[in-house]
C-alpha atoms as a PDB file:
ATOM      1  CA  UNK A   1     -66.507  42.340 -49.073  1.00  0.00           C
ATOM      2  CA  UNK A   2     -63.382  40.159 -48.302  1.00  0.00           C
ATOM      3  CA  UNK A   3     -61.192  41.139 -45.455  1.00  0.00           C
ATOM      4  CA  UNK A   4     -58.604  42.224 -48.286  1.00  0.00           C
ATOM      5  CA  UNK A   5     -61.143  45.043 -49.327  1.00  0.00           C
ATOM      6  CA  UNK A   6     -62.091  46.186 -45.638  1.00  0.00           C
ATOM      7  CA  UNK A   7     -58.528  46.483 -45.018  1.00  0.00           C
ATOM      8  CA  UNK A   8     -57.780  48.819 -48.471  1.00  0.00           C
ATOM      9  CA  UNK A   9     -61.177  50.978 -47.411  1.00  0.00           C
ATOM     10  CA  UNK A  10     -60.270  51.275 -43.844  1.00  0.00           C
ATOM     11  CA  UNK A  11     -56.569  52.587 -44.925  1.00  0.00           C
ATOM     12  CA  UNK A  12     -57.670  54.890 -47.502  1.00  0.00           C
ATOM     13  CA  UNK A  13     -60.050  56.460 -44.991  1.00  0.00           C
ATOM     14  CA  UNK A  14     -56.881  56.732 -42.303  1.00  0.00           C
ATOM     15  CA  UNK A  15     -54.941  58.622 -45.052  1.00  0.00           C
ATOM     16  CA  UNK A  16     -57.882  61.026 -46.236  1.00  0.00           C
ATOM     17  CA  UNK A  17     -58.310  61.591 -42.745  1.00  0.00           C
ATOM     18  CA  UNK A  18     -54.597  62.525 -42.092  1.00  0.00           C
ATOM     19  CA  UNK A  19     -54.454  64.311 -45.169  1.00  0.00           C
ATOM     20  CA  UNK A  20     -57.528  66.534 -44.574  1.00  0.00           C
ATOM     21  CA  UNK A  21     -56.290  67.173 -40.766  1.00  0.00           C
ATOM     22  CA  UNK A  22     -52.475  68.179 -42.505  1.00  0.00           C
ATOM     23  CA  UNK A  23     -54.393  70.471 -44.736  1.00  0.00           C
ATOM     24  CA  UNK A  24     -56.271  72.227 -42.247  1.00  0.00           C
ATOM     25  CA  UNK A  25     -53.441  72.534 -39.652  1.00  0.00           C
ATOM     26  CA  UNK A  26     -51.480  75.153 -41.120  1.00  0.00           C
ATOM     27  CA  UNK A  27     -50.494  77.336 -44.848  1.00  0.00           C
ATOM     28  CA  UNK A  28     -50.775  74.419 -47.968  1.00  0.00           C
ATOM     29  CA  UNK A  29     -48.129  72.380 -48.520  1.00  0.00           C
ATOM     30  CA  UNK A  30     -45.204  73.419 -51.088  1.00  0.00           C
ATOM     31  CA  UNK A  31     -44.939  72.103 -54.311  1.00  0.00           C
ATOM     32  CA  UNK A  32     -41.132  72.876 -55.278  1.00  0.00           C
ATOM     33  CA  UNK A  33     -38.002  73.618 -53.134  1.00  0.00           C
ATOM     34  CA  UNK A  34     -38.502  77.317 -52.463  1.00  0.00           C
ATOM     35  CA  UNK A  35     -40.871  80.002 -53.873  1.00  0.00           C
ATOM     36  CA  UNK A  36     -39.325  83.091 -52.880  1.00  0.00           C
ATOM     37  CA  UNK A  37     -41.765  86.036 -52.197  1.00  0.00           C
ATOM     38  CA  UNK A  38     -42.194  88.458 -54.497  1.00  0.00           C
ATOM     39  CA  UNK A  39     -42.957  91.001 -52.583  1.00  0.00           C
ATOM     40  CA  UNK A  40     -42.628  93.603 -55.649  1.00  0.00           C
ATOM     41  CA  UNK A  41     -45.886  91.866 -57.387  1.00  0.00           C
ATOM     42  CA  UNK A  42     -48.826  93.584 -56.903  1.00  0.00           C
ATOM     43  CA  UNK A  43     -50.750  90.097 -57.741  1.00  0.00           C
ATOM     44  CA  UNK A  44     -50.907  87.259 -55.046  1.00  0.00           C
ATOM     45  CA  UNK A  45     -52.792  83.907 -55.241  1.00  0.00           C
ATOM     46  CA  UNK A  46     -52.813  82.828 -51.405  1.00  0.00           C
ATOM     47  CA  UNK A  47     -49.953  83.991 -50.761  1.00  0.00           C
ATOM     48  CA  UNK A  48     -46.972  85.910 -52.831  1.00  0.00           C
ATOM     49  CA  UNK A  49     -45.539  84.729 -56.638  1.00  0.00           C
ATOM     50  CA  UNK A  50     -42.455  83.346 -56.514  1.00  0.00           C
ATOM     51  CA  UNK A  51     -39.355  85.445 -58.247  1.00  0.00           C
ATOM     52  CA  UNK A  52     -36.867  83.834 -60.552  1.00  0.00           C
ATOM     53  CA  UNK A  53     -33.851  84.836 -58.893  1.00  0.00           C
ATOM     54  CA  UNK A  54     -33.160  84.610 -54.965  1.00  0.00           C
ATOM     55  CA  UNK A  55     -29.871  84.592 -52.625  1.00  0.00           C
ATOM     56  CA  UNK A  56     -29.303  83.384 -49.231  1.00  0.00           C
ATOM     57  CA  UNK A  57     -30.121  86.828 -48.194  1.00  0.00           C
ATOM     58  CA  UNK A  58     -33.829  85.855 -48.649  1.00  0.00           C
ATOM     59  CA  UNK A  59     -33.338  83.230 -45.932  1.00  0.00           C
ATOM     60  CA  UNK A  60     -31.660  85.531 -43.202  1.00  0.00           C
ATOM     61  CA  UNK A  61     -33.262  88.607 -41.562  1.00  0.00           C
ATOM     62  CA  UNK A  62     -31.727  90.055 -37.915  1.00  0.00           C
ATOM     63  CA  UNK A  63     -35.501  91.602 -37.451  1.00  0.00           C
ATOM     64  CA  UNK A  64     -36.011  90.141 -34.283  1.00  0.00           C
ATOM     65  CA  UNK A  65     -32.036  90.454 -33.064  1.00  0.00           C
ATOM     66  CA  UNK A  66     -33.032  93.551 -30.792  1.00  0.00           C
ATOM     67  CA  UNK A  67     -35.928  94.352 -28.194  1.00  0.00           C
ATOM     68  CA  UNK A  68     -38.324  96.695 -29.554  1.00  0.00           C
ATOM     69  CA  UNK A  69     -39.824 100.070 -27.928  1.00  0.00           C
ATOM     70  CA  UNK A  70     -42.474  99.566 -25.394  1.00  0.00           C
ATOM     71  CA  UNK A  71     -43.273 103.495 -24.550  1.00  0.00           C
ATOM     72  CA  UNK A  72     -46.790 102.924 -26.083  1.00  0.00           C
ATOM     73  CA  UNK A  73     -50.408 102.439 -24.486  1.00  0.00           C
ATOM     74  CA  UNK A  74     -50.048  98.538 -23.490  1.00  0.00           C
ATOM     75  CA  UNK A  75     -46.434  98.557 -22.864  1.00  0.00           C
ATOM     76  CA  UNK A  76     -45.561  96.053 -25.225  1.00  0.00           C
ATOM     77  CA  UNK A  77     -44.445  95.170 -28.757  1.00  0.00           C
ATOM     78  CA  UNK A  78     -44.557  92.414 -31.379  1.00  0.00           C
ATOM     79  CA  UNK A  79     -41.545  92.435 -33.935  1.00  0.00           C
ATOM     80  CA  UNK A  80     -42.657  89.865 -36.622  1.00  0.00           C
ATOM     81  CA  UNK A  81     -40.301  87.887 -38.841  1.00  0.00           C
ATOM     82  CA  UNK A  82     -42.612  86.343 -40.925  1.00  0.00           C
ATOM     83  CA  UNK A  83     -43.063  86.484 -45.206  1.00  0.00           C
ATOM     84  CA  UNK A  84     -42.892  90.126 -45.461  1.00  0.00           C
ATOM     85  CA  UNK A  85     -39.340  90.001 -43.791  1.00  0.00           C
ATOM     86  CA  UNK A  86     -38.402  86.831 -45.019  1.00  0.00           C
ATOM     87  CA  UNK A  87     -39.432  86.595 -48.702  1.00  0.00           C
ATOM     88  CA  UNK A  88     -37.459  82.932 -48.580  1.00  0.00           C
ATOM     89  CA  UNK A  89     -40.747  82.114 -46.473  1.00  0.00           C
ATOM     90  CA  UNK A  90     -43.185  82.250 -48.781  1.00  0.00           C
ATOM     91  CA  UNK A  91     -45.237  78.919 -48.828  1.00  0.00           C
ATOM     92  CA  UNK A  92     -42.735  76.932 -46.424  1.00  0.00           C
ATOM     93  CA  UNK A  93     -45.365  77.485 -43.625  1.00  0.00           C
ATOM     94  CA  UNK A  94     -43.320  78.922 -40.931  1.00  0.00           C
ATOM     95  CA  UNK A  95     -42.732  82.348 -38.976  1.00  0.00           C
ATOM     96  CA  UNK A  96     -41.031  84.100 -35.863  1.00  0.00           C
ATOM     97  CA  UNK A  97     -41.831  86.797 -33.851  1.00  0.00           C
ATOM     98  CA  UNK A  98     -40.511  88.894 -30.650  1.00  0.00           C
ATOM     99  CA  UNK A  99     -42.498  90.243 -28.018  1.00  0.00           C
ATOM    100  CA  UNK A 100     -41.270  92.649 -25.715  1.00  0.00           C
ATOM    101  CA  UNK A 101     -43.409  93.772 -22.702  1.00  0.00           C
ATOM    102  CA  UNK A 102     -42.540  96.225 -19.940  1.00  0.00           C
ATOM    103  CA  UNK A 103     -42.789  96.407 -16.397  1.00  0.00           C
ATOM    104  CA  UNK A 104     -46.723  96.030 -16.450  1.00  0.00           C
ATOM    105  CA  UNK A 105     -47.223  95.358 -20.341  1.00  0.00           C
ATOM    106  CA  UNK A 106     -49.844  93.533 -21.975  1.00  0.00           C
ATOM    107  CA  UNK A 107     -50.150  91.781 -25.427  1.00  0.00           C
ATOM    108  CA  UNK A 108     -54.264  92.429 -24.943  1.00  0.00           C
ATOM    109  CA  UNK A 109     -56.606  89.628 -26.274  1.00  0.00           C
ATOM    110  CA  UNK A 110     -56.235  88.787 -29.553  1.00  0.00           C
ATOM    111  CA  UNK A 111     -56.458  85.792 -32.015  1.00  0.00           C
ATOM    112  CA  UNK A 112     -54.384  84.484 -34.968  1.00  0.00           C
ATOM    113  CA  UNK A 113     -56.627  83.115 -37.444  1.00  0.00           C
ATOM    114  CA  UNK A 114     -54.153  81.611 -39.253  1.00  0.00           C
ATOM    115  CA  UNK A 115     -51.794  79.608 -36.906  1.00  0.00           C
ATOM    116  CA  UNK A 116     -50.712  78.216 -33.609  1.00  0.00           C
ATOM    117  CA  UNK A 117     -48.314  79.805 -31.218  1.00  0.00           C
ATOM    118  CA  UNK A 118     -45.980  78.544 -29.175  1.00  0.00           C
ATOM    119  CA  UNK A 119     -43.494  81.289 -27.402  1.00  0.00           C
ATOM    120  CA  UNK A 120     -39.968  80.864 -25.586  1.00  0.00           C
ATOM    121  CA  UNK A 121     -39.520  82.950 -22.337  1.00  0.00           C
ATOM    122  CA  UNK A 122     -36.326  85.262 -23.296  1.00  0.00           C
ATOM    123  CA  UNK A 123     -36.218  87.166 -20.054  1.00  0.00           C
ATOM    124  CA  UNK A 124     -38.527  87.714 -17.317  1.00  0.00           C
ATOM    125  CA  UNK A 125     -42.030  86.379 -16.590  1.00  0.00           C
ATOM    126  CA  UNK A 126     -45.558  86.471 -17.270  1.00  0.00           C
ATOM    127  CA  UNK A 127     -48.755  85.732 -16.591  1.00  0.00           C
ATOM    128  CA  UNK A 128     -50.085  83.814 -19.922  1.00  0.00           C
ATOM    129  CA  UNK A 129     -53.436  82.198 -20.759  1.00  0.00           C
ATOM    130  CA  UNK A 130     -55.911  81.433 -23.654  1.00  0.00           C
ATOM    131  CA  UNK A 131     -60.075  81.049 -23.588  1.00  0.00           C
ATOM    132  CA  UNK A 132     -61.516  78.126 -25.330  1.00  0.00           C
ATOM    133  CA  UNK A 133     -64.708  78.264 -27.298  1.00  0.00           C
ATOM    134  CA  UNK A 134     -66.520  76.659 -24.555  1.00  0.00           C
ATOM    135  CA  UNK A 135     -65.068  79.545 -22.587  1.00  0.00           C
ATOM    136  CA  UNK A 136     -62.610  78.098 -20.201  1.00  0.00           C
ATOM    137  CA  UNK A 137     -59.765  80.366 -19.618  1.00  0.00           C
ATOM    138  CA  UNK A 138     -56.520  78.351 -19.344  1.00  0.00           C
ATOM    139  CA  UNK A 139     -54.090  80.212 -17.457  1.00  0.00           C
ATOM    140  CA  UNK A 140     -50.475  79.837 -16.158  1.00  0.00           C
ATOM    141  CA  UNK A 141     -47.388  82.096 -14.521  1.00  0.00           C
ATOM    142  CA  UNK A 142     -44.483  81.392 -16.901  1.00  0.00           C
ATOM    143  CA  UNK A 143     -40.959  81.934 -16.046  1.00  0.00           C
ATOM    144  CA  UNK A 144     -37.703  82.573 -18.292  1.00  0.00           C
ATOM    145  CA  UNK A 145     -36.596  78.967 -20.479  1.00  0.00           C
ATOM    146  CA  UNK A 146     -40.278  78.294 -20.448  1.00  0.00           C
ATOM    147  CA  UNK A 147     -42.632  77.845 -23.223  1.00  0.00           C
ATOM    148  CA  UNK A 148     -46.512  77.983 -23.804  1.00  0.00           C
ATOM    149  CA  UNK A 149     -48.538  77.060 -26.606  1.00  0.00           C
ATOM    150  CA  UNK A 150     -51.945  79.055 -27.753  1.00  0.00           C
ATOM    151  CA  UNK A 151     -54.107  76.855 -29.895  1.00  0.00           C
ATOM    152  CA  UNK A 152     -54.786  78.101 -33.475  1.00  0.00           C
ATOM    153  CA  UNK A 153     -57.842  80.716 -33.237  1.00  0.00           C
ATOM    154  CA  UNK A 154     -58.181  81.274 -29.744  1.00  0.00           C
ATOM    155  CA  UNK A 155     -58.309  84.155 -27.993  1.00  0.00           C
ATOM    156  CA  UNK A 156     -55.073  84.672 -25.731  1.00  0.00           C
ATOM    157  CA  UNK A 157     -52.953  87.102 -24.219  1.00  0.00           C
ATOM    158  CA  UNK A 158     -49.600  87.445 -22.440  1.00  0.00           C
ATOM    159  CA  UNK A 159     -48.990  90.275 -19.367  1.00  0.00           C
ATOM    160  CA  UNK A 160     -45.360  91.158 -17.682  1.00  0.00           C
ATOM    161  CA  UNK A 161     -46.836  91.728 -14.047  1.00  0.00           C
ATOM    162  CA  UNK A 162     -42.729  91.984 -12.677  1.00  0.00           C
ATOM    163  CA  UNK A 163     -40.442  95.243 -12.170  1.00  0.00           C
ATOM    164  CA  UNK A 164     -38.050  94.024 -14.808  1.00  0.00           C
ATOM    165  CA  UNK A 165     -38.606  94.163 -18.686  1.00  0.00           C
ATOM    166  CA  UNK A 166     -39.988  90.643 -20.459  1.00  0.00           C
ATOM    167  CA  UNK A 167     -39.129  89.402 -23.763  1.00  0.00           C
ATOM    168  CA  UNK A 168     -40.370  85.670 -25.521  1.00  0.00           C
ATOM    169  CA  UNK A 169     -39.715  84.891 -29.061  1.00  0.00           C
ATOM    170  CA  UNK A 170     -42.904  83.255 -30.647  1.00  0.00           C
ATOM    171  CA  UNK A 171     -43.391  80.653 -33.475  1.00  0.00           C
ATOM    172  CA  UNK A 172     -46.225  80.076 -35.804  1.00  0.00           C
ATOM    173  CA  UNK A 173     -47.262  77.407 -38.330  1.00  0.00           C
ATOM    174  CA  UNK A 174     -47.827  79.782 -40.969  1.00  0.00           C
ATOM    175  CA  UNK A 175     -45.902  82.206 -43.128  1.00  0.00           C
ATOM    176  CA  UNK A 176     -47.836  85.243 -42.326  1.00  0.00           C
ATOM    177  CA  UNK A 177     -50.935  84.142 -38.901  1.00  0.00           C
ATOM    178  CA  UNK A 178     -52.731  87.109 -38.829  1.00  0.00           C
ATOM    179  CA  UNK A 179     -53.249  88.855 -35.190  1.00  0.00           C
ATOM    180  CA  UNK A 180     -56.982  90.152 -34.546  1.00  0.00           C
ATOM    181  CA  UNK A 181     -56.782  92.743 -31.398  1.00  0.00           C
ATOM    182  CA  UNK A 182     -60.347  92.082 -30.217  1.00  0.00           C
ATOM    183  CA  UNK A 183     -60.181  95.885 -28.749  1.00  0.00           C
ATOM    184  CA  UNK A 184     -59.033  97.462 -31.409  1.00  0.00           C
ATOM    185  CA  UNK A 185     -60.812  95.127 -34.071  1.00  0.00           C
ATOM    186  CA  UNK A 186     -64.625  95.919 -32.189  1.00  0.00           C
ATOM    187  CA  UNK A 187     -63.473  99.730 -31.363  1.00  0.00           C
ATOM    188  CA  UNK A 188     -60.909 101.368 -33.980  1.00  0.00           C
ATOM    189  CA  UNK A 189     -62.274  99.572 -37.265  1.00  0.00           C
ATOM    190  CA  UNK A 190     -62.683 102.022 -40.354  1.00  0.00           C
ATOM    191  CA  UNK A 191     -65.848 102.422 -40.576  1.00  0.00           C
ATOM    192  CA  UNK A 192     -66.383 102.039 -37.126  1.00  0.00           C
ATOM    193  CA  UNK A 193     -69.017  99.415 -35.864  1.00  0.00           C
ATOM    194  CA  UNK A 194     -71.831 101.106 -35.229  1.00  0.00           C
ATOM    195  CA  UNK A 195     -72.445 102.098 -31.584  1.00  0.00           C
ATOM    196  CA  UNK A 196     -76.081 100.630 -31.215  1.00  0.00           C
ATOM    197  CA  UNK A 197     -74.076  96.822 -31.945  1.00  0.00           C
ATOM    198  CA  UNK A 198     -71.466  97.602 -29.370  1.00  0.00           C
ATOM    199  CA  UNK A 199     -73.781  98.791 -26.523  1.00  0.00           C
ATOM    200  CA  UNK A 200     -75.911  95.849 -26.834  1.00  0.00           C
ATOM    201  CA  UNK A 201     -72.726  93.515 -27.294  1.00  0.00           C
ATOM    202  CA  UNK A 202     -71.123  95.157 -24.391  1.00  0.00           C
ATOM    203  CA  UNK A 203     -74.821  95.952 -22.356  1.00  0.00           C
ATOM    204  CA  UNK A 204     -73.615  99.770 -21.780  1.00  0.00           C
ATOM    205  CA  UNK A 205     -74.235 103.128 -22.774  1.00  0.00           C
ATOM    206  CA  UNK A 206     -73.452 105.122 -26.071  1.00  0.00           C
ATOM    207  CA  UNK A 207     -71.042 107.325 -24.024  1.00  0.00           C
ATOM    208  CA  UNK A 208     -69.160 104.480 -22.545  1.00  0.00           C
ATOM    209  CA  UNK A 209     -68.472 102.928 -26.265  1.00  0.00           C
ATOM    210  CA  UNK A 210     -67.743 106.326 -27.648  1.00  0.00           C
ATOM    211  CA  UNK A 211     -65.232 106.724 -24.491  1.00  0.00           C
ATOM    212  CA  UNK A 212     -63.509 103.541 -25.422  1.00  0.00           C
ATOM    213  CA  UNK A 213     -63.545 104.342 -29.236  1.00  0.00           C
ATOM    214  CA  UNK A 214     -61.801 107.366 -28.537  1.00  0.00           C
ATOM    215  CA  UNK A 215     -59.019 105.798 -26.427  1.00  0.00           C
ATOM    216  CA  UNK A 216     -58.213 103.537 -29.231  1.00  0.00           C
ATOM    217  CA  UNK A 217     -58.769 105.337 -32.493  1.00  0.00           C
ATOM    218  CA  UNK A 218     -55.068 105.462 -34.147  1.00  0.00           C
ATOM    219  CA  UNK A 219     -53.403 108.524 -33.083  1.00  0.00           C
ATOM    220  CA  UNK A 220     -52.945 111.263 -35.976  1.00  0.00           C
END
């Protein structure tokens, strides 16, 4: 083969590379301007349909503009403004989200299967890390103007250990990433996981699982 042909094989190999690393960082590219959600339509295709007619009001949302209520079990909340409360999202790969923590709160372990994360400190501090598959926990203490970025799929977690109220505001590379609680995924599915899988999982008793289970089943 001349060096001419090496060259062309070598470059096309560079670009299916890129290409196939593009397509598995993040939602599929677009393939027009804007596809407004329909969020109406019953019928979605990896993702929503697009509607015919849209405004600038599709763009705009004020859903993360205010903290949210933290008076729950972990002391925390996640306010998302992603697809479902931005239709003008929808296939453009992109979301927000706040987090608001109290004195003590925890966003517990949890994954998003769909995206990266990167958060903003808004107020306050915490205590921040993610576990890698090899199961290295990469930790840090984060302070206000800061940010920190949780790779795609790992398990991570963010804790206000202050006296003062925290707040970050989060980005994703995806329209709608997902968020797996690994408590509440392994302990409040419907149907439960069955309590012989957990006790060997967890090397405990049946009455410890059923304690936990019981703590986290959604509240009626």
């Amino acid at each position: 083969m001349c060096g001419f042909g090496k060259l062309v094989v070598i470059m096309a190999v560079v670009m299916l590379a890129i290409s196939l690393d593009k397509a598995c960082a993040g939602d599929p590219d677009m393939l027009q301007d804007v596809c407004v959600a329909d969020l109406t339509n019953s019928l979605t295709v990896n993702g929503y349909l697009c509607k015919k007619n849209f405004s600038e009001i599709d763009f705009s949302s004020m859903a993360i503009a205010k903290a949210g209520a933290t008076n729950n079990t972990f002391g925390s909340v996640v306010t998302g403004a992603n697809v479902m409360k931005v239709p003008g999202l929808n296939t453009l790969g992109v979301s927000m989200a706040r987090i608001d923590y109290a004195p003590g709160g925890i966003n517990p372990p949890h994954t998003h299967p769909r995206a990266t994360e990167m958060i903003f400190v808004l107020e306050g501090e915490l205590d921040v890390g993610f576990i890698t598959t090899s199961n290295v926990l990469i930790t840090k203490h984060i302070v206000k103007g800061e940010v920190f970025a949780f790779p795609r799929g790992l398990v991570h977690f963010q804790q206000n250990n202050g006296d003062v109220p925290a707040a970050v505001v989060a980005g994703f590379n995806s329209q709608l990433p997902g968020t797996q609680s690994i408590a509440t995924t392994l302990f409040a599915s419907s149907p439960t996981v069955p309590d012989h899988v957990l006790t060997k999982t967890f090397q405990v008793g049946t009455k410890e699982i059923q304690k936990i289970k019981s703590r986290l089943a959604p509240k009626k």
